[in-house]
PDB file of N, CA and C in Angstrom:
ATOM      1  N   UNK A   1      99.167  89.662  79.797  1.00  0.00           N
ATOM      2  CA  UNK A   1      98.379  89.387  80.974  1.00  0.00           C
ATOM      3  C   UNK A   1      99.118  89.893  82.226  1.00  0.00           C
ATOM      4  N   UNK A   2      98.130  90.403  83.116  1.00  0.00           N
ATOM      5  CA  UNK A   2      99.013  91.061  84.348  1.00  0.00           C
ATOM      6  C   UNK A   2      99.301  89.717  85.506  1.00  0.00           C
ATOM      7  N   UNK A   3     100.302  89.818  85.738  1.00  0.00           N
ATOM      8  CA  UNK A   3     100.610  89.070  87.016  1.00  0.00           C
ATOM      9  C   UNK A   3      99.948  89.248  88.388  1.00  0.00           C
ATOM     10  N   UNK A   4      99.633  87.614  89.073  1.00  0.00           N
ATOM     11  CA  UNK A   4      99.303  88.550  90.538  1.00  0.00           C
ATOM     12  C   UNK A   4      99.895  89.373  91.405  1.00  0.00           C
ATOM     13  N   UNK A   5     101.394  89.820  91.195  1.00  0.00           N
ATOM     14  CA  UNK A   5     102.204  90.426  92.138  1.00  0.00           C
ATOM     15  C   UNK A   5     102.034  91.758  91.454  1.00  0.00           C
ATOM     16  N   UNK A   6     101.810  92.300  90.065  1.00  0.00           N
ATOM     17  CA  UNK A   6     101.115  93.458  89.191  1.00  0.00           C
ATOM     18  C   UNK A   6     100.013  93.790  89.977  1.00  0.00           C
ATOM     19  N   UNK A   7      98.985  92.872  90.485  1.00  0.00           N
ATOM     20  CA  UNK A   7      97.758  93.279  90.633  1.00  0.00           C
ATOM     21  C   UNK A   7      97.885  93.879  92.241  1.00  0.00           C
ATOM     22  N   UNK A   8      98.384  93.173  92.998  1.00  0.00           N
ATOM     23  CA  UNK A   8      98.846  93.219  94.147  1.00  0.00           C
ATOM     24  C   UNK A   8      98.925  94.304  94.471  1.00  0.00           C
ATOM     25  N   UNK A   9     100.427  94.777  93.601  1.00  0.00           N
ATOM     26  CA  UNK A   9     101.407  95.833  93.569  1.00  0.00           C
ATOM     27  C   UNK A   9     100.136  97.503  93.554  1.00  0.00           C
ATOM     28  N   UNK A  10      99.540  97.044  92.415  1.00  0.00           N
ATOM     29  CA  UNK A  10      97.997  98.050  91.535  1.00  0.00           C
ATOM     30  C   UNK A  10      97.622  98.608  93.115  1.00  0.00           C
ATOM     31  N   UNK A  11      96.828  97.193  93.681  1.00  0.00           N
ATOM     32  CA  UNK A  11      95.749  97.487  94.819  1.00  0.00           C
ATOM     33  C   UNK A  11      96.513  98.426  96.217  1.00  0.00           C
ATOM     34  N   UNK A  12      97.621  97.774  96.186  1.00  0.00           N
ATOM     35  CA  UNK A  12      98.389  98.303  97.439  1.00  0.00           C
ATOM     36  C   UNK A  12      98.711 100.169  97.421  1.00  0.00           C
ATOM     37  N   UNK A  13      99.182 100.093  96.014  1.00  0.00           N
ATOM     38  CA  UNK A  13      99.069 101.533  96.021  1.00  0.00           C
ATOM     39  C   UNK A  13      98.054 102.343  95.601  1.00  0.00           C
ATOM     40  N   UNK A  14      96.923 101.562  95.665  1.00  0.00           N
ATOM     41  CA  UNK A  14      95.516 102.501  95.466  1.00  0.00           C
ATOM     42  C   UNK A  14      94.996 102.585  96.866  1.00  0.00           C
ATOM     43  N   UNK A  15      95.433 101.837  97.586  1.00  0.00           N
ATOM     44  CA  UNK A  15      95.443 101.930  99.334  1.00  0.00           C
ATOM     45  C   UNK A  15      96.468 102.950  99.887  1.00  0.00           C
ATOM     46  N   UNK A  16      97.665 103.110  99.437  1.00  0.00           N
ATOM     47  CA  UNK A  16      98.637 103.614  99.747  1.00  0.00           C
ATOM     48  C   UNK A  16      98.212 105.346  99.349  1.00  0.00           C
ATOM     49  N   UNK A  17      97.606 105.648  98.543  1.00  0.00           N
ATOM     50  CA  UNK A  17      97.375 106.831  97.844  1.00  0.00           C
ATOM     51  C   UNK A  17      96.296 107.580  98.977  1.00  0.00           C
ATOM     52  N   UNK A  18      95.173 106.437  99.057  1.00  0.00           N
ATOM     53  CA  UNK A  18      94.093 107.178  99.955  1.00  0.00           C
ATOM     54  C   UNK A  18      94.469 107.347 101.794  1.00  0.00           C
ATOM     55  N   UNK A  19      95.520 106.293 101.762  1.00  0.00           N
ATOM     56  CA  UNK A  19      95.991 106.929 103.173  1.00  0.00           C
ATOM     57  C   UNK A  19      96.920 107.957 103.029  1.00  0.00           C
ATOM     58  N   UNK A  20      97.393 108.056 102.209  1.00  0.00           N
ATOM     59  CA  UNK A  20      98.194 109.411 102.039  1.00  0.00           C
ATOM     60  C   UNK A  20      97.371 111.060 102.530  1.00  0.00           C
ATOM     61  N   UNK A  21      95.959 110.918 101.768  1.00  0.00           N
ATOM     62  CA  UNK A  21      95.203 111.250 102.027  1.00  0.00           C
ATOM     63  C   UNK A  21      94.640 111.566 103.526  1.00  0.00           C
ATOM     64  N   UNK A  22      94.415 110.404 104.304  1.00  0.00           N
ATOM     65  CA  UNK A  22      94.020 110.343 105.396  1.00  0.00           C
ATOM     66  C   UNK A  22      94.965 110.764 106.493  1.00  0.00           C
ATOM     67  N   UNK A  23      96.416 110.103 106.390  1.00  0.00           N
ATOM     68  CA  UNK A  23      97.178 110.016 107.350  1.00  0.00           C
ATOM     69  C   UNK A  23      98.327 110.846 106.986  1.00  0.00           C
ATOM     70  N   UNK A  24      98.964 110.708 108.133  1.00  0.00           N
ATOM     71  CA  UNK A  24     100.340 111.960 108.275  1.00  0.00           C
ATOM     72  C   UNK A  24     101.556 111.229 106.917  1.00  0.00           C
ATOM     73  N   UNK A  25     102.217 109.895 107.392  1.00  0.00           N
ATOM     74  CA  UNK A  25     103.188 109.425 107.066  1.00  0.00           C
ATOM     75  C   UNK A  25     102.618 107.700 106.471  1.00  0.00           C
ATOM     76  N   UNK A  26     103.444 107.182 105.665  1.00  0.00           N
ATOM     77  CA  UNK A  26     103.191 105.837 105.435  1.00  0.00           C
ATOM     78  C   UNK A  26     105.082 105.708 105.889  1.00  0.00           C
ATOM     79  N   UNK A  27     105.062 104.834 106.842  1.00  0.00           N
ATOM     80  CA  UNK A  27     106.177 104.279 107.181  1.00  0.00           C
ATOM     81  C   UNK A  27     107.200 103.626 106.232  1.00  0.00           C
ATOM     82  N   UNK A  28     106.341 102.308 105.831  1.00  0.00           N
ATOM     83  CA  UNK A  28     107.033 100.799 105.363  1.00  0.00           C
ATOM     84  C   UNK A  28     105.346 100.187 104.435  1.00  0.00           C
ATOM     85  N   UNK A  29     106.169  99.578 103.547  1.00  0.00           N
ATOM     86  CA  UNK A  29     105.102  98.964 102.808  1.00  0.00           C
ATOM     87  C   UNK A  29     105.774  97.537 102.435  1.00  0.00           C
ATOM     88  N   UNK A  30     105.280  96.421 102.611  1.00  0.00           N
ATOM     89  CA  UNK A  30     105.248  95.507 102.744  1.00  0.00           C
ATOM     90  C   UNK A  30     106.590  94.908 103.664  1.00  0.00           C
ATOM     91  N   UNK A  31     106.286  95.181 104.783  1.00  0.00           N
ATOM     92  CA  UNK A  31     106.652  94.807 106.090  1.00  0.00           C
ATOM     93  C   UNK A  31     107.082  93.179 106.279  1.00  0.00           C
ATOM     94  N   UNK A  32     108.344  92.422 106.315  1.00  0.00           N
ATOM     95  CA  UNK A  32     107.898  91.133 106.164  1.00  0.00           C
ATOM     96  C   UNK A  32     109.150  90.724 107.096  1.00  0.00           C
ATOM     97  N   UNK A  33     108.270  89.973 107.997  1.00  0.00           N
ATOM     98  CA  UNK A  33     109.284  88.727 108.605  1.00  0.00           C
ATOM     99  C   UNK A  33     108.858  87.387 108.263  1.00  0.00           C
ATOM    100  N   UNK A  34     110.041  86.180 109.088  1.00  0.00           N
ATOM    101  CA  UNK A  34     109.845  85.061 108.431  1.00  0.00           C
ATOM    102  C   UNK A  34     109.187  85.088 107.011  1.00  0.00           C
ATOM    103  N   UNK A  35     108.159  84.404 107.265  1.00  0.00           N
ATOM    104  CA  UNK A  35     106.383  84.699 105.586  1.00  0.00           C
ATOM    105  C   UNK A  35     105.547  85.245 105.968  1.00  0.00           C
ATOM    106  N   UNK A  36     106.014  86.403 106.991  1.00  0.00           N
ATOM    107  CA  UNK A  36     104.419  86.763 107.602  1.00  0.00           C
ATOM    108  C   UNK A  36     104.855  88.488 106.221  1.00  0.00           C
ATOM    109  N   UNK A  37     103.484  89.043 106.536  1.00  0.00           N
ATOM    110  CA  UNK A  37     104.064  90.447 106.084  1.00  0.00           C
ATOM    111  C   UNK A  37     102.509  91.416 106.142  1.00  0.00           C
ATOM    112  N   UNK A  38     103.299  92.308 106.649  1.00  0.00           N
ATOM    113  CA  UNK A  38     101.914  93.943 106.721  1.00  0.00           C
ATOM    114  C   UNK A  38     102.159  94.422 105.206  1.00  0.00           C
ATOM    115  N   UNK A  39     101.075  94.572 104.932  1.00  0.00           N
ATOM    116  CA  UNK A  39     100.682  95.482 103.545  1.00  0.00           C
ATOM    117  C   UNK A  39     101.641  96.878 103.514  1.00  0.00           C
ATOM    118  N   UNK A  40     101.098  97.736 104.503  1.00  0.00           N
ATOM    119  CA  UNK A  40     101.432  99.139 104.406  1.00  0.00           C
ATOM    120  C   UNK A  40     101.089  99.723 105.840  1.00  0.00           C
ATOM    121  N   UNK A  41     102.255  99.724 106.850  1.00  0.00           N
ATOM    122  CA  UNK A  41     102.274 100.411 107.757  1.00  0.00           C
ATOM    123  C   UNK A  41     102.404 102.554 108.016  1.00  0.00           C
ATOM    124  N   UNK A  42     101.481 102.672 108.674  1.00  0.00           N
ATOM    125  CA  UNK A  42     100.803 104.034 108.827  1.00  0.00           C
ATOM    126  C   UNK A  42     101.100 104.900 110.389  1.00  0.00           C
ATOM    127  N   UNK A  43     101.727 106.405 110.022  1.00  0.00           N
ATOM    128  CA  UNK A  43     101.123 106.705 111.389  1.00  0.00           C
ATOM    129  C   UNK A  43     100.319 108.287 111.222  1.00  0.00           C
ATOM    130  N   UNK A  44     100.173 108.377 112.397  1.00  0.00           N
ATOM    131  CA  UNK A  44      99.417 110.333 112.326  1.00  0.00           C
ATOM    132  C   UNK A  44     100.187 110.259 113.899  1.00  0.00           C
ATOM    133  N   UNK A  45      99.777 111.133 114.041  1.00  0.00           N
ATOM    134  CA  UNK A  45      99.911 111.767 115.754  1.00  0.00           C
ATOM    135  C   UNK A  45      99.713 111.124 116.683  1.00  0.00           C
ATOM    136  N   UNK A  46      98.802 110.185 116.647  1.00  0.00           N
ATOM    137  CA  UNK A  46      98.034 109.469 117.514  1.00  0.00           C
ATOM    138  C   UNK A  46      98.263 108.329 117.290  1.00  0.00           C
ATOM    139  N   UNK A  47      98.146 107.580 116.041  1.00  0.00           N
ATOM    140  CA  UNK A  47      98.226 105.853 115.679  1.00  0.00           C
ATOM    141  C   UNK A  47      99.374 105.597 114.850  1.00  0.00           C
ATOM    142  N   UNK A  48      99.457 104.387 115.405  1.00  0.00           N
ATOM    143  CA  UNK A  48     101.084 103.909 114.653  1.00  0.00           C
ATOM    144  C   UNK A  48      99.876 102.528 113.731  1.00  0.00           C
ATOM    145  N   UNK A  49      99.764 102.535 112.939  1.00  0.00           N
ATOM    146  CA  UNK A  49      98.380 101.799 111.970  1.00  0.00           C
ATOM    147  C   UNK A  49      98.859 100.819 111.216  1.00  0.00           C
ATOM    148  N   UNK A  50      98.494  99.507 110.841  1.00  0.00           N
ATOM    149  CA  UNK A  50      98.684  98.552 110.482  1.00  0.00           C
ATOM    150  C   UNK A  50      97.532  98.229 109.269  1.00  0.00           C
ATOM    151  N   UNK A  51      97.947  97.877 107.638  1.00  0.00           N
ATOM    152  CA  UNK A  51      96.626  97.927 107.093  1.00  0.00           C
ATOM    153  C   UNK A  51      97.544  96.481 106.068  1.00  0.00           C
ATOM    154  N   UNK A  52      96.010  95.682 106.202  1.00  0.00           N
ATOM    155  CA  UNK A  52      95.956  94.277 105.400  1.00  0.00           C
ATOM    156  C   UNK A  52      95.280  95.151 104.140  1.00  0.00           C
ATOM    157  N   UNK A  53      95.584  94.701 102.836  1.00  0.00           N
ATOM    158  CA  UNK A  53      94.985  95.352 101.577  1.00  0.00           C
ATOM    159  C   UNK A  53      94.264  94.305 100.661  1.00  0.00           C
ATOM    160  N   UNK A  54      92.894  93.963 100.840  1.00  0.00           N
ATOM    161  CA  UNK A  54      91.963  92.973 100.279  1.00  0.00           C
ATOM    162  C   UNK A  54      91.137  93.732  99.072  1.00  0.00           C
ATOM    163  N   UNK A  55      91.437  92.872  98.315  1.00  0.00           N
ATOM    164  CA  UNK A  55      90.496  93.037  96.877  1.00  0.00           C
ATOM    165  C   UNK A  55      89.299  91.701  96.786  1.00  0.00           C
ATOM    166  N   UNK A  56      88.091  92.742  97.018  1.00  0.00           N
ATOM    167  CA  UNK A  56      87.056  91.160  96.158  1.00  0.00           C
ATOM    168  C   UNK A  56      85.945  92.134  95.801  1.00  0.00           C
ATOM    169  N   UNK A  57      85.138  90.834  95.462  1.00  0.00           N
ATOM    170  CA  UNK A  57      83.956  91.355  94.423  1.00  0.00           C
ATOM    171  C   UNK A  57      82.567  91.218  94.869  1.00  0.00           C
ATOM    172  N   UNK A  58      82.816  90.804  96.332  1.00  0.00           N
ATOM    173  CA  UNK A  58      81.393  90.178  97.153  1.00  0.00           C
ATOM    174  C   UNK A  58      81.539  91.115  98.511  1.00  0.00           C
ATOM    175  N   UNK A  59      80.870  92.791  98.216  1.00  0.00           N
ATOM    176  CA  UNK A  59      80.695  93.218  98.890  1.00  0.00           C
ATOM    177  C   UNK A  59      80.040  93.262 100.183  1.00  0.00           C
ATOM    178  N   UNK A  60      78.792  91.919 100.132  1.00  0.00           N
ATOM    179  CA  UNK A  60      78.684  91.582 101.461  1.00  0.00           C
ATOM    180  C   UNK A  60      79.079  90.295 102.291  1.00  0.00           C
ATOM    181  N   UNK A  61      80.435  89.945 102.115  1.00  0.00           N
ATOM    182  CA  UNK A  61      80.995  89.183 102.423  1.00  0.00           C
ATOM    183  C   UNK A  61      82.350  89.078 102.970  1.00  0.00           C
ATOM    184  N   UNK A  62      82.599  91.107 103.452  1.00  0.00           N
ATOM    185  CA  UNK A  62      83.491  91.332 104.109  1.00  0.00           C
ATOM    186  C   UNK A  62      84.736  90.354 104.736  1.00  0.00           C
ATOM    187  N   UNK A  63      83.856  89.875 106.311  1.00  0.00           N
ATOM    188  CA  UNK A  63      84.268  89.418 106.988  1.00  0.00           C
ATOM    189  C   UNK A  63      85.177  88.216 106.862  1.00  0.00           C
ATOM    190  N   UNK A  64      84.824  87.269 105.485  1.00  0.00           N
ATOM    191  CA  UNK A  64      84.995  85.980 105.287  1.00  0.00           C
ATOM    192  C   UNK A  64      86.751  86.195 104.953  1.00  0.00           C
ATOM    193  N   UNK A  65      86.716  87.219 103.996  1.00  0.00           N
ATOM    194  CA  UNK A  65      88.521  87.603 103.745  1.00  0.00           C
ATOM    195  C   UNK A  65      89.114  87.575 104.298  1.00  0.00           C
ATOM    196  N   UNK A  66      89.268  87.822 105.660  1.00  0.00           N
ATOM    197  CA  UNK A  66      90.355  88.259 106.399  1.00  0.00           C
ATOM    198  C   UNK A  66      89.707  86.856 108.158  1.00  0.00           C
ATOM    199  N   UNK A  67      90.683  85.851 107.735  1.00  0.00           N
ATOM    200  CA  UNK A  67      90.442  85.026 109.164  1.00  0.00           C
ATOM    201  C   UNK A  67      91.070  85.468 110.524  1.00  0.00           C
ATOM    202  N   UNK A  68      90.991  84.593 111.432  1.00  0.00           N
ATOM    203  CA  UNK A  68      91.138  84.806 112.383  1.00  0.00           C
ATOM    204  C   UNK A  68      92.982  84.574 112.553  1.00  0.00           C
ATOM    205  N   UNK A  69      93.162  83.779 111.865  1.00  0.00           N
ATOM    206  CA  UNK A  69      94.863  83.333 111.664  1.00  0.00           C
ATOM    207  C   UNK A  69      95.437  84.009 110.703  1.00  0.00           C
ATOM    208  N   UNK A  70      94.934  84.785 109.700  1.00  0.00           N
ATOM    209  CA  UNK A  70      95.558  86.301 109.058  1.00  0.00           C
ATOM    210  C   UNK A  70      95.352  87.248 110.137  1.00  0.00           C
ATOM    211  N   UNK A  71      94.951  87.432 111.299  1.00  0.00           N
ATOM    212  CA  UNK A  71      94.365  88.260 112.138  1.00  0.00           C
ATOM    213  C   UNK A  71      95.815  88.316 113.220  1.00  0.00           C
ATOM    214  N   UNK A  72      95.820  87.438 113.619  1.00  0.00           N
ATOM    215  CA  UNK A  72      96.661  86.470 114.773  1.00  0.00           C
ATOM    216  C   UNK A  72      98.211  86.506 113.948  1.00  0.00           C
ATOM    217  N   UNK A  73      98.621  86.628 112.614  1.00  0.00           N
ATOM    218  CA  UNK A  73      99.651  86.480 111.666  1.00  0.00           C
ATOM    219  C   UNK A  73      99.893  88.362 111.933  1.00  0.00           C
ATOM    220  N   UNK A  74      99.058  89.180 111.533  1.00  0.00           N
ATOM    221  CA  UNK A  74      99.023  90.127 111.365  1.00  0.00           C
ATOM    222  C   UNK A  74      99.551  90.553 113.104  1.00  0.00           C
ATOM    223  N   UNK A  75      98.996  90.709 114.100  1.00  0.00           N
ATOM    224  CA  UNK A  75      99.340  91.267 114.985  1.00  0.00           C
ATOM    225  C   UNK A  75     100.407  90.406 115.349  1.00  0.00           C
ATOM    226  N   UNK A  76     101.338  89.504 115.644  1.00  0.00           N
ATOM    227  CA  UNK A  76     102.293  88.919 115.322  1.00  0.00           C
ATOM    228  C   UNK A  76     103.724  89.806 114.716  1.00  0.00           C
ATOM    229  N   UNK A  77     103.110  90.098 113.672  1.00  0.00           N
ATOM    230  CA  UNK A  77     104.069  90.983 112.713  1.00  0.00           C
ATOM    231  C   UNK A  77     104.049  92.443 113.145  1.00  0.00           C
ATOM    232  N   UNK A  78     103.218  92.985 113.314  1.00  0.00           N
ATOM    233  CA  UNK A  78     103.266  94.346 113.360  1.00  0.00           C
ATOM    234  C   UNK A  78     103.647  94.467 115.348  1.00  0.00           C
ATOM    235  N   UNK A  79     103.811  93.815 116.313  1.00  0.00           N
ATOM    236  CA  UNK A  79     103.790  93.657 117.649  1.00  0.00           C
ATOM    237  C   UNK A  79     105.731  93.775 117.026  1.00  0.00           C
ATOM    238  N   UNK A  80     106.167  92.793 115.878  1.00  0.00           N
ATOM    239  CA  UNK A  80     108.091  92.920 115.905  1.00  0.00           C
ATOM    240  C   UNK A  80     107.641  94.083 115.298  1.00  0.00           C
ATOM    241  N   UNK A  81     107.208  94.570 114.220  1.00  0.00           N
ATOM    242  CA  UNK A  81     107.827  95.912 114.081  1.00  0.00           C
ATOM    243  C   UNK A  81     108.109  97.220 115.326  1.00  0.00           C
ATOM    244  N   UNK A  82     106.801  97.171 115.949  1.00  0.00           N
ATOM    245  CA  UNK A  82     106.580  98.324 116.856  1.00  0.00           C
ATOM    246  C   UNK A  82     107.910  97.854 117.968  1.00  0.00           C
ATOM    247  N   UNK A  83     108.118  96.343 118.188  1.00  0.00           N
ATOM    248  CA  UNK A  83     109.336  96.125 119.144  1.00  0.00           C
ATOM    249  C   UNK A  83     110.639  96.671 118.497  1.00  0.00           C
ATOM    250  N   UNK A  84     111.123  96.410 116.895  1.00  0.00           N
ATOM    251  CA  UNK A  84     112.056  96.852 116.476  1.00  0.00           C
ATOM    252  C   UNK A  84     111.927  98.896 115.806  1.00  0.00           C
ATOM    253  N   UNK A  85     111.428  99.294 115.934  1.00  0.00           N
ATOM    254  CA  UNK A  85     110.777 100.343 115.687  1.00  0.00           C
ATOM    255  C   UNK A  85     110.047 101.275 116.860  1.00  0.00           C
ATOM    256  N   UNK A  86     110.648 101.444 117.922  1.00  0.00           N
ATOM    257  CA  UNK A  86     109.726 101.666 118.960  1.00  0.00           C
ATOM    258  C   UNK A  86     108.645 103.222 119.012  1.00  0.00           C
ATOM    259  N   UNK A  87     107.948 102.402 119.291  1.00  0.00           N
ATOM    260  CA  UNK A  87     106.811 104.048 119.248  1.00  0.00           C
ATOM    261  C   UNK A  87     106.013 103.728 120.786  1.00  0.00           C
ATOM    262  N   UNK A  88     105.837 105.452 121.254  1.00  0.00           N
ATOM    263  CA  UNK A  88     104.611 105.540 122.022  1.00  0.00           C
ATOM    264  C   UNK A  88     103.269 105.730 121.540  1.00  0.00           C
ATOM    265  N   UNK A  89     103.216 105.519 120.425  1.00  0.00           N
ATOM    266  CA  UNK A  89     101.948 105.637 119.490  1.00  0.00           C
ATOM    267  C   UNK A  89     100.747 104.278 119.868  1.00  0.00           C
ATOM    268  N   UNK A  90      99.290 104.400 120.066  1.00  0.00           N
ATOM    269  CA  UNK A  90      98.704 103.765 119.819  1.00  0.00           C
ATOM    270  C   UNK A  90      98.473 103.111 118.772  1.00  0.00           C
ATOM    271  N   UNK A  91      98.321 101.017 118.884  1.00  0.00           N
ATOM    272  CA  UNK A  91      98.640 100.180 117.642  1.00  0.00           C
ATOM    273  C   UNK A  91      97.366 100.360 117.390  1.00  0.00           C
ATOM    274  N   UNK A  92      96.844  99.976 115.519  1.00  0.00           N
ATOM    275  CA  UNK A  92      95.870  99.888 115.422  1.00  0.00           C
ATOM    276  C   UNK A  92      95.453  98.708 114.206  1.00  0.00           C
ATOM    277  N   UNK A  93      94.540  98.471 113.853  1.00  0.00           N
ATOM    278  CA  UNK A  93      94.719  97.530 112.651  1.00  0.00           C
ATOM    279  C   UNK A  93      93.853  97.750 111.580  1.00  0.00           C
ATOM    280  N   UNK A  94      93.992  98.069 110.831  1.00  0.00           N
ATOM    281  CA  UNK A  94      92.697  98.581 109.325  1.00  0.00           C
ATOM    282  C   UNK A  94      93.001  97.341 108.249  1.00  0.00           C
ATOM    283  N   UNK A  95      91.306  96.810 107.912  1.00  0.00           N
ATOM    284  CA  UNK A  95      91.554  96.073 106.470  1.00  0.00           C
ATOM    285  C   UNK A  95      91.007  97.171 105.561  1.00  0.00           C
ATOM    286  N   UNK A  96      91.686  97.155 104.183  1.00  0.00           N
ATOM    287  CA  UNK A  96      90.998  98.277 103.262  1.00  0.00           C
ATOM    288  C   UNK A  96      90.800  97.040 102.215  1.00  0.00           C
ATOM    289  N   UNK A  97      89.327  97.329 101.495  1.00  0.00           N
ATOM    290  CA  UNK A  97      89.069  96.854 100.496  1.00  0.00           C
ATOM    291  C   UNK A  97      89.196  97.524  98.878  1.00  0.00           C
ATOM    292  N   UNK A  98      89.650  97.107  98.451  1.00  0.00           N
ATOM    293  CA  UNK A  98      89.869  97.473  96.762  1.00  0.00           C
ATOM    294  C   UNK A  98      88.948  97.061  96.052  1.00  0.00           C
ATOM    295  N   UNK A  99      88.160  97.588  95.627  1.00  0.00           N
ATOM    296  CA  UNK A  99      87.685  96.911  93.941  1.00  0.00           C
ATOM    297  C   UNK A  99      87.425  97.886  92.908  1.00  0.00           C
ATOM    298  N   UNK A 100      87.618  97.601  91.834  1.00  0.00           N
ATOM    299  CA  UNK A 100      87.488  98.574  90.874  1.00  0.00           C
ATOM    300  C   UNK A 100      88.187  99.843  90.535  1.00  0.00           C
ATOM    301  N   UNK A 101      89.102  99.513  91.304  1.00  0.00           N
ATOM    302  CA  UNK A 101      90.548 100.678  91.498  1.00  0.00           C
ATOM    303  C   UNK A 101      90.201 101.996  92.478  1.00  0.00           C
ATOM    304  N   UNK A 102      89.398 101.342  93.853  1.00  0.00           N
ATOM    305  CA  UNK A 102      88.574 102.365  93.984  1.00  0.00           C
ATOM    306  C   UNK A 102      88.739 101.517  95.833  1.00  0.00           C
ATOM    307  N   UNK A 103      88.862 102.552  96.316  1.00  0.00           N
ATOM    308  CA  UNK A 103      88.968 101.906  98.385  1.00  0.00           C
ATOM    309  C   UNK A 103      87.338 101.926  98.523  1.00  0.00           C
ATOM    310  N   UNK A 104      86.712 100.705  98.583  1.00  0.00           N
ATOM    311  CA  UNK A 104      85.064 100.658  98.346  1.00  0.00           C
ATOM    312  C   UNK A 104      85.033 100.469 100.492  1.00  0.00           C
ATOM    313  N   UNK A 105      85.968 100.061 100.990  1.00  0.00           N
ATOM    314  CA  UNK A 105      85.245  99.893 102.721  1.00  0.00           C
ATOM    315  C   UNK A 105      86.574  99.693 103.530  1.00  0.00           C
ATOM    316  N   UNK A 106      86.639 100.215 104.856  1.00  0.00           N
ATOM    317  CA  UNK A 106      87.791 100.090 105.351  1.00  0.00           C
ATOM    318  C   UNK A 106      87.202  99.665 107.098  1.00  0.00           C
ATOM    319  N   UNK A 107      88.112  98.764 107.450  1.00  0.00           N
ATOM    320  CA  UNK A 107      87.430  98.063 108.815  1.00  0.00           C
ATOM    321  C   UNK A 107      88.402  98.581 109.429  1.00  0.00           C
ATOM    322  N   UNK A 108      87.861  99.501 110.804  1.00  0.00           N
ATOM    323  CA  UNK A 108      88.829 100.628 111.496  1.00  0.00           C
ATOM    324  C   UNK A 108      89.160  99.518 112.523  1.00  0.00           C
ATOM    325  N   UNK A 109      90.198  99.308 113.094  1.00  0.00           N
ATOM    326  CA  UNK A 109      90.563  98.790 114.525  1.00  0.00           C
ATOM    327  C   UNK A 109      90.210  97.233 114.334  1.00  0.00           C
ATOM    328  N   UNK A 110      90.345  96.801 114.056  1.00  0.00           N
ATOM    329  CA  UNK A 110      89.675  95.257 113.746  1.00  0.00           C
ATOM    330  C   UNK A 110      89.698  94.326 114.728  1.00  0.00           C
ATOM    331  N   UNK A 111      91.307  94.763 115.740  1.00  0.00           N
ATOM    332  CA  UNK A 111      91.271  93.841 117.103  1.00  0.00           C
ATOM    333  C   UNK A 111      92.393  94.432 116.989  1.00  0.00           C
ATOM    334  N   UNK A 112      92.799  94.384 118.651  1.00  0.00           N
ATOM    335  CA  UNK A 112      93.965  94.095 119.427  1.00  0.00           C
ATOM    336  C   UNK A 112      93.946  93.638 120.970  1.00  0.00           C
ATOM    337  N   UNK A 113      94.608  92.926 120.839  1.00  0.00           N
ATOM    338  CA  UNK A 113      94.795  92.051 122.119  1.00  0.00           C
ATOM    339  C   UNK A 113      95.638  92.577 123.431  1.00  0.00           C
TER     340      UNK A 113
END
């Protein structure tokens, strides 16, 4: 039986593959202070990118995955990286969804404050 940190591990780099794709560089992958932690930090030319990596099975039920305090956790974390890491790059924030071993929807910019 696969473990959840197997499955995890699966989804992250089926995220990791298609931004490869998309983007210039993948920085850092699983980014972690205190218990907070970024999935897989991203940049291109332009964006220094921040991506949460969600797997589910209720495609219209996006929104419900990702709260407002994974939201608030997330920019938190990625605000120390860019402080310890400094860039003039615009921050950004992407959730990518996984299912089926397959990036089924990706939420561009999600917030920043």
């Amino acid at each position: 039986m696969i473990s959840k940190k197997e499955l995890w591990n699966k989804w992250e780099m089926i995220a990791t593959k298609w931004l490869l794709d998309k983007w210039r560089t993948i920085l850092k992958c699983n980014y972690t202070i205190r218990w907070w932690e970024i999935d897989i930090i991203a940049e291109n030319d332009e964006f220094l990118l921040c991506v949460e990596v969600k797997t589910i099975s209720d495609l219209d039920n996006f929104s419900w995955y990702v709260s407002d305090k994974k939201i608030s956790h997330l920019i938190y974390t990625f605000e120390s990286f860019m402080w310890r890491f400094y860039t003039n790059k615009q921050p950004r924030i992407d959730v990518i969804y996984v299912t089926n071993d397959k990036v089924r929807k990706v939420f561009e910019n999600i917030t920043w404050e």
